[in-house]
N, C-alpha and C. Protein backbone atom coordinates (compact mmCIF):
# COMPACT_ATOMS: atom_id res chain seq x y z
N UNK A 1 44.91 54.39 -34.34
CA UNK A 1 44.09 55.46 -34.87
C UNK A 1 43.00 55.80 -33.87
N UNK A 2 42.70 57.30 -33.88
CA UNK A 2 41.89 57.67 -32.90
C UNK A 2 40.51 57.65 -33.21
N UNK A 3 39.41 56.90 -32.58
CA UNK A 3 38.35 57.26 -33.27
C UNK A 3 37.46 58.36 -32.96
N UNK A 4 36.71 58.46 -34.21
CA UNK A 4 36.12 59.59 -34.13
C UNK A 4 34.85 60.13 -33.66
N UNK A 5 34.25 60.54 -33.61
CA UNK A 5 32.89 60.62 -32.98
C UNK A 5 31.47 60.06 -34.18
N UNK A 6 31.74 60.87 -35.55
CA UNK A 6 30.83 60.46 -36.49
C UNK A 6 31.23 59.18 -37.17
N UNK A 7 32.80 58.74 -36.54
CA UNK A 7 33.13 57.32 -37.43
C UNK A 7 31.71 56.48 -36.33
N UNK A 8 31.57 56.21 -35.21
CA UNK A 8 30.89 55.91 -34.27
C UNK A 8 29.41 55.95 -34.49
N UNK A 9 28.98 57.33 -34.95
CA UNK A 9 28.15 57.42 -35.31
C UNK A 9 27.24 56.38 -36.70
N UNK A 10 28.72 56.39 -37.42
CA UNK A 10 28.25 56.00 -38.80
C UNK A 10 28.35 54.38 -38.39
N UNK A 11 28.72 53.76 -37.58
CA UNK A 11 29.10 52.37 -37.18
C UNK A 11 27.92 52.34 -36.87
N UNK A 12 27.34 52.53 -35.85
CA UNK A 12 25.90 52.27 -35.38
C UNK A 12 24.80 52.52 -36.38
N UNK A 13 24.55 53.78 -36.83
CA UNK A 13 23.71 53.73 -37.88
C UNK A 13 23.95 52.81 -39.12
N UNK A 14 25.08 51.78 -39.52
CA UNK A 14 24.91 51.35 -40.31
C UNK A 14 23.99 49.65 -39.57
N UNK A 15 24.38 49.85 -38.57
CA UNK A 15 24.23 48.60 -37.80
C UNK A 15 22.43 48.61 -37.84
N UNK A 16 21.97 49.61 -37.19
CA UNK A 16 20.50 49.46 -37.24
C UNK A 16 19.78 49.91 -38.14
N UNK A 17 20.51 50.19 -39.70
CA UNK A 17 19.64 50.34 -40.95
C UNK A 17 19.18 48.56 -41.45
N UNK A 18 20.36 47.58 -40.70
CA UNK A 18 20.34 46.29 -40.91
C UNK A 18 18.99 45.77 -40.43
N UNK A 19 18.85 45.96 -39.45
CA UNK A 19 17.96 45.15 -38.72
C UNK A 19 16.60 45.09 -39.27
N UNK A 20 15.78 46.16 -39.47
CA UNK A 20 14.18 45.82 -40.17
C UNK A 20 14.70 45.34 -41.52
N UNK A 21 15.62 45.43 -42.31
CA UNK A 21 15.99 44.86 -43.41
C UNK A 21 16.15 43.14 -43.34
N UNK A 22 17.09 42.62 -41.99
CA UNK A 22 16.96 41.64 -41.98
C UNK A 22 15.99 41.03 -41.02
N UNK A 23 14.85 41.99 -40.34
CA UNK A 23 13.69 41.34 -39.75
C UNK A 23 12.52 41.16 -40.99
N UNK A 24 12.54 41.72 -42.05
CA UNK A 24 12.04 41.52 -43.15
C UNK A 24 10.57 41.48 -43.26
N UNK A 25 9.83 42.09 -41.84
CA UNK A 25 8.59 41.84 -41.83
C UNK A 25 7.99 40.55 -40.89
N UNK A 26 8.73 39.62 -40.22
CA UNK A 26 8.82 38.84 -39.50
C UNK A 26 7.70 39.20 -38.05
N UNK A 27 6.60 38.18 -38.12
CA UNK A 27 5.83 38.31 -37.12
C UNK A 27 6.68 37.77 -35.91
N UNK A 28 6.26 38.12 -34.22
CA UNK A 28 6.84 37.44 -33.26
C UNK A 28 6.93 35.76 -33.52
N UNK A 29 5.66 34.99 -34.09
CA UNK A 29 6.09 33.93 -33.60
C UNK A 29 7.39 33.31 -34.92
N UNK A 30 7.61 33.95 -35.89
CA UNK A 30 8.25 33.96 -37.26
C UNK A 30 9.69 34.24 -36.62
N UNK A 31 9.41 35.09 -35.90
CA UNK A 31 10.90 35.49 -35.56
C UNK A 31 11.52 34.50 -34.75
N UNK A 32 10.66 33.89 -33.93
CA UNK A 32 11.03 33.16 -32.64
C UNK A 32 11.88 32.07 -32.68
N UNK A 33 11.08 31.16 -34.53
CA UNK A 33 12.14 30.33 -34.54
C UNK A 33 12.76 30.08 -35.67
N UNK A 34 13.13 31.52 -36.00
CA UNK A 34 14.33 32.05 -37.26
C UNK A 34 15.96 32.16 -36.20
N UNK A 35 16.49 30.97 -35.71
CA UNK A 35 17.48 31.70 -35.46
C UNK A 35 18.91 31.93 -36.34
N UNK A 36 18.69 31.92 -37.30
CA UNK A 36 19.67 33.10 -38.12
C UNK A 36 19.41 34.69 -37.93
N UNK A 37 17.97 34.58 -37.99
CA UNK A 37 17.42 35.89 -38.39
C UNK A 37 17.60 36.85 -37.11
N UNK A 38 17.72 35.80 -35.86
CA UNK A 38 17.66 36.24 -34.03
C UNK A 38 19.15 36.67 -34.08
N UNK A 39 20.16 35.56 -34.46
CA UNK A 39 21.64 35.81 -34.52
C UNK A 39 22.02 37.12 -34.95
N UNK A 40 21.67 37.44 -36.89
CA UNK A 40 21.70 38.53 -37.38
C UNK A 40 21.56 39.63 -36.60
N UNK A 41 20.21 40.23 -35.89
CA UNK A 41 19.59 41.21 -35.40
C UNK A 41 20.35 41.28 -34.31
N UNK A 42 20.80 40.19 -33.50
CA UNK A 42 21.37 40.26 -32.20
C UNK A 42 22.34 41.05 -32.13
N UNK A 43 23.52 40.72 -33.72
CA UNK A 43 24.98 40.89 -34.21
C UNK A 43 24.30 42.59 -33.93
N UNK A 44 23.99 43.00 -34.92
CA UNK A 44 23.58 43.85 -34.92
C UNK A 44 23.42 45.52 -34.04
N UNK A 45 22.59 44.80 -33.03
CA UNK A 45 22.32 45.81 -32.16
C UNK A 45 23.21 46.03 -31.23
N UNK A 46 24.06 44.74 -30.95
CA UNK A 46 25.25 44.56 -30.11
C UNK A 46 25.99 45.77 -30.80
N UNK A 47 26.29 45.49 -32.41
CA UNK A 47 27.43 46.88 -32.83
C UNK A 47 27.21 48.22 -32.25
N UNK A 48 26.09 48.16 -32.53
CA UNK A 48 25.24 49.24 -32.35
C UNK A 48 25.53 50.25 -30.93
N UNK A 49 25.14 49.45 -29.97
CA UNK A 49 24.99 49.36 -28.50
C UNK A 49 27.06 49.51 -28.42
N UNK A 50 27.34 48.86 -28.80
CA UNK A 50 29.40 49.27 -28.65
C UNK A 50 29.56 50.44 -29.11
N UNK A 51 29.62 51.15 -30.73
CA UNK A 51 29.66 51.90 -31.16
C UNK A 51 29.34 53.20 -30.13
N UNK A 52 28.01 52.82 -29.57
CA UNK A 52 27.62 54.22 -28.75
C UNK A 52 28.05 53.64 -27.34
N UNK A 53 28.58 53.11 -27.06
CA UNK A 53 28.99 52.84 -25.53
C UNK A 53 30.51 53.40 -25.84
N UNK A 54 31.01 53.14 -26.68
CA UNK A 54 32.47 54.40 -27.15
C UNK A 54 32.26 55.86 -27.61
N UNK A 55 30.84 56.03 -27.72
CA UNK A 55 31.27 57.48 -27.82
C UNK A 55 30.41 57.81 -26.86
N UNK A 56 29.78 57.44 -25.77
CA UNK A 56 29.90 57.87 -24.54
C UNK A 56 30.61 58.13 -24.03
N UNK A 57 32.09 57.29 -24.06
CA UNK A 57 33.37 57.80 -23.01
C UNK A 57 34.06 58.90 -23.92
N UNK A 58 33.88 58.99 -25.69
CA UNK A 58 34.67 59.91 -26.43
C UNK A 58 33.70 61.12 -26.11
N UNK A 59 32.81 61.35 -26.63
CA UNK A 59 31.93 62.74 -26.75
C UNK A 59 30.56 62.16 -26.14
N UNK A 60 30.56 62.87 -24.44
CA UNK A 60 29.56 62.88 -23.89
C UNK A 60 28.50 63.48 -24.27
N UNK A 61 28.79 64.78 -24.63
CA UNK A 61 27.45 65.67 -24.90
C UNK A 61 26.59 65.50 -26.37
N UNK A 62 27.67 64.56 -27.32
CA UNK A 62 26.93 64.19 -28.24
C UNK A 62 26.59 62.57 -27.83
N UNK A 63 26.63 61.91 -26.81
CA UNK A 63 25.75 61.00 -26.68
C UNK A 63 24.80 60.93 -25.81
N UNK A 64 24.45 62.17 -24.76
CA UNK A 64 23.75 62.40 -24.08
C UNK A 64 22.17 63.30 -25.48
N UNK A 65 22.56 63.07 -26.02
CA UNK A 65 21.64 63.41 -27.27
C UNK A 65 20.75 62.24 -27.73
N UNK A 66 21.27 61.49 -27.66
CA UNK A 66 20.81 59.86 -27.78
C UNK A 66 19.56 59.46 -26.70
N UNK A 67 17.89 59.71 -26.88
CA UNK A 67 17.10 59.36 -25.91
C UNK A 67 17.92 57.61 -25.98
N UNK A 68 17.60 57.09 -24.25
CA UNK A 68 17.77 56.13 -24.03
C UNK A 68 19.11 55.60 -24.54
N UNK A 69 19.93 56.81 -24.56
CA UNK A 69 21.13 56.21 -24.90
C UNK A 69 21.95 55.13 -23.64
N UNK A 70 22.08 55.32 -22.80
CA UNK A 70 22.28 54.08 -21.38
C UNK A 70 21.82 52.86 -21.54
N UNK A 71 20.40 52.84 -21.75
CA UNK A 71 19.86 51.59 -21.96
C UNK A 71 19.80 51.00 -23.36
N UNK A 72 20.44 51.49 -23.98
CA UNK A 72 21.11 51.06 -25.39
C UNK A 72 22.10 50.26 -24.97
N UNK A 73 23.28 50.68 -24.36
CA UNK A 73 24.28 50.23 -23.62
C UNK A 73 24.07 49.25 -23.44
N UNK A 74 23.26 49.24 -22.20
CA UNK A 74 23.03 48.11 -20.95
C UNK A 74 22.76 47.05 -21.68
N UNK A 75 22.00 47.50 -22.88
CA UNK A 75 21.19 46.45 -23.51
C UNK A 75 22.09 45.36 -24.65
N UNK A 76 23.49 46.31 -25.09
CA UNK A 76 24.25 45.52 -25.91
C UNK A 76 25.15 44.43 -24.47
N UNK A 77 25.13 45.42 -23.70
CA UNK A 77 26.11 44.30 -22.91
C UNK A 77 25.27 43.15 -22.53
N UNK A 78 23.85 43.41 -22.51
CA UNK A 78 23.22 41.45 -22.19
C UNK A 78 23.35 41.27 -23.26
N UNK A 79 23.18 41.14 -24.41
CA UNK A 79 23.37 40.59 -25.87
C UNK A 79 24.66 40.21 -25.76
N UNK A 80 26.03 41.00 -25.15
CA UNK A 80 27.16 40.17 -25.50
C UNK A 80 27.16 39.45 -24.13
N UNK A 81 26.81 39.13 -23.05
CA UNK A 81 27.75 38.92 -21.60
C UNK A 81 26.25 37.81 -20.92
N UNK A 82 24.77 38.23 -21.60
CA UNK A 82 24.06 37.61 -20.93
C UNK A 82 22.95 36.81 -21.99
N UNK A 83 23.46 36.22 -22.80
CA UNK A 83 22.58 35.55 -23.81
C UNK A 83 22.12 34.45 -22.96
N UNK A 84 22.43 33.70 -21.89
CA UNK A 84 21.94 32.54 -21.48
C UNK A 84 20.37 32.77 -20.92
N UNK A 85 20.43 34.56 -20.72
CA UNK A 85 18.70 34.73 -20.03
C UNK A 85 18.58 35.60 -20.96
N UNK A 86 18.99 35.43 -22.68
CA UNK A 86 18.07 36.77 -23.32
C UNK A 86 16.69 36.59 -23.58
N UNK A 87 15.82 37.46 -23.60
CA UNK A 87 14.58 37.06 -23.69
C UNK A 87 14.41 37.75 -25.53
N UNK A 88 14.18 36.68 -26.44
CA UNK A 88 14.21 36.94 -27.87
C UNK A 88 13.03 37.65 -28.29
N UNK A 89 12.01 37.53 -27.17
CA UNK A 89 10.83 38.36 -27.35
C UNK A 89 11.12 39.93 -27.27
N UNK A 90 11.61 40.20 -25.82
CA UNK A 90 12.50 41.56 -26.03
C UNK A 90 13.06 42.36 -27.07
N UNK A 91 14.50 41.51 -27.76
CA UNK A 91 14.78 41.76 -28.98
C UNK A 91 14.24 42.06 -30.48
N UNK A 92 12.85 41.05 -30.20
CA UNK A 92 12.26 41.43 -31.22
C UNK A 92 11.25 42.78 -30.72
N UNK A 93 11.25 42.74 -29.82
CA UNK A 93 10.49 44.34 -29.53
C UNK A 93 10.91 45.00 -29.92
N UNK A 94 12.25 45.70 -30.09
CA UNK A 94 13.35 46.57 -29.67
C UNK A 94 13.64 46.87 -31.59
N UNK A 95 13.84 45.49 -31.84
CA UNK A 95 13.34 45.44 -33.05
C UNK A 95 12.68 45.89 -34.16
N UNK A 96 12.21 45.66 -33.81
CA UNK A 96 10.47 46.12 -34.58
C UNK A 96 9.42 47.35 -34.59
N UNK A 97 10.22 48.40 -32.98
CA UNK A 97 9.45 49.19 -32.52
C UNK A 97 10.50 50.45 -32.02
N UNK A 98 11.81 49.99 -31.84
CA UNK A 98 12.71 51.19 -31.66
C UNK A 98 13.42 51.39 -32.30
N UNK A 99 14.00 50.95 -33.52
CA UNK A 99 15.19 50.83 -33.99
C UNK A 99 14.67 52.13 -35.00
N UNK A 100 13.65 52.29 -35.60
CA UNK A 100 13.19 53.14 -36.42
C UNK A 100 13.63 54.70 -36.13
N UNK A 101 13.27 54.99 -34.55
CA UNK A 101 13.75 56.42 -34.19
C UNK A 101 14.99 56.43 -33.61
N UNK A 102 15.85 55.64 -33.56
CA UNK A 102 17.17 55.39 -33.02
C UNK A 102 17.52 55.74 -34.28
N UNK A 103 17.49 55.27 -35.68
CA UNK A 103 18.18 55.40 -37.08
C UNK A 103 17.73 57.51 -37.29
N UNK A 104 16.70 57.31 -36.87
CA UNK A 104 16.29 59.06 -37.36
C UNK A 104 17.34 59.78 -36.43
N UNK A 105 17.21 59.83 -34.90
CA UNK A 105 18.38 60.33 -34.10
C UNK A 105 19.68 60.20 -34.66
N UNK A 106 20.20 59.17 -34.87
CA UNK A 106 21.42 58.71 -35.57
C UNK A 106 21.89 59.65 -36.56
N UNK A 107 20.81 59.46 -38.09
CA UNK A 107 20.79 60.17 -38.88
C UNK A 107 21.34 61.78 -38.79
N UNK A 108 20.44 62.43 -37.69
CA UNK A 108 20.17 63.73 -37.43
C UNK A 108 21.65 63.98 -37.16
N UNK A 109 21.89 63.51 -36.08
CA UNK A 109 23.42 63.83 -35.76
C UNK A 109 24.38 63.64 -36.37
N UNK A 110 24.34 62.82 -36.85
CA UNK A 110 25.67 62.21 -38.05
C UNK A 110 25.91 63.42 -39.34
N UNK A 111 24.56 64.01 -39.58
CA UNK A 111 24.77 64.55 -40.62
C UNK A 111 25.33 66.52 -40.12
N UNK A 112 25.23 66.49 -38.78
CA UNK A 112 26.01 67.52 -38.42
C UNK A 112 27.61 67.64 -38.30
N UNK A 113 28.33 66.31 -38.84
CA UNK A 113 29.71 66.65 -39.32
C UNK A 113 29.55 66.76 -40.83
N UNK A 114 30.72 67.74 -41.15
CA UNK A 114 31.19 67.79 -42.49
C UNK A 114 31.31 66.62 -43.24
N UNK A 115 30.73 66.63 -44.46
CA UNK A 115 31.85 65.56 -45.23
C UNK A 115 32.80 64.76 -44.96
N UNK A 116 33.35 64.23 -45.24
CA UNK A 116 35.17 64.20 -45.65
C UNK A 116 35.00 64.46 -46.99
N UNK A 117 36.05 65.46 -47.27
CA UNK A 117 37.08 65.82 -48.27
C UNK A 117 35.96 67.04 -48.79
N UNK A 118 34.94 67.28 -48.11
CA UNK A 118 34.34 68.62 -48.48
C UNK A 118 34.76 70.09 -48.63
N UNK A 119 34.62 70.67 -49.17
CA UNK A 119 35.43 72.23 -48.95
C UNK A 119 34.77 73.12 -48.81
């Protein structure tokens, strides 16, 4: 099956509606040594960061819409390829301070496809 551009869309935005949900209000040093809570968020942004690293190669011009969409990327591939130097402080930045207008962008665009099964 071919995927789609807003299936992509909707993968990622479901991914980072997760994260302040499961950062739950978590100060840095709270977070630091929650690692379920580090795992969770990690899972997370990694989807996130895939989801839009595939619809970069599917629909460029709707991921060139994405501020900092690259370094979204870059950023899931150290989460999957470079955890031995992740810095959890980072994550919880990213966390705590971007994920908010990444979900509004997300949002915005996602809701410029139709439905399914709309008429």
């Amino acid at each position: 099956m071919r995927k789609q551009p807003d299936v992509l869309l909707e993968l990622a935005l479901l991914a980072v509606r997760r994260v302040p949900r499961f950062l739950q209000g978590r100060s840095l040093p709270e977070y630091l040594t929650d690692e379920l809570c580090q795992a969770a968020i990690e899972r997370q942004l990694e989807i996130a960061g895939d989801a839009l690293g595939q619809l970069r190669k599917l629909e460029p011009a709707i991921f060139a819409r994405i501020p900092g969409g690259d370094l979204i990327v870059a950023f899931r591939n150290v989460l999957a390829h470079g955890y031995a130097t992740l810095d959890h402080r980072r994550v919880y930045d990213i966390a705590s301070t971007r994920v908010e207008e990444l979900t509004s962008v997300l949002e915005r665009l996602l809701a410029e496809f139709p439905e399914e099964g709309a008429s």
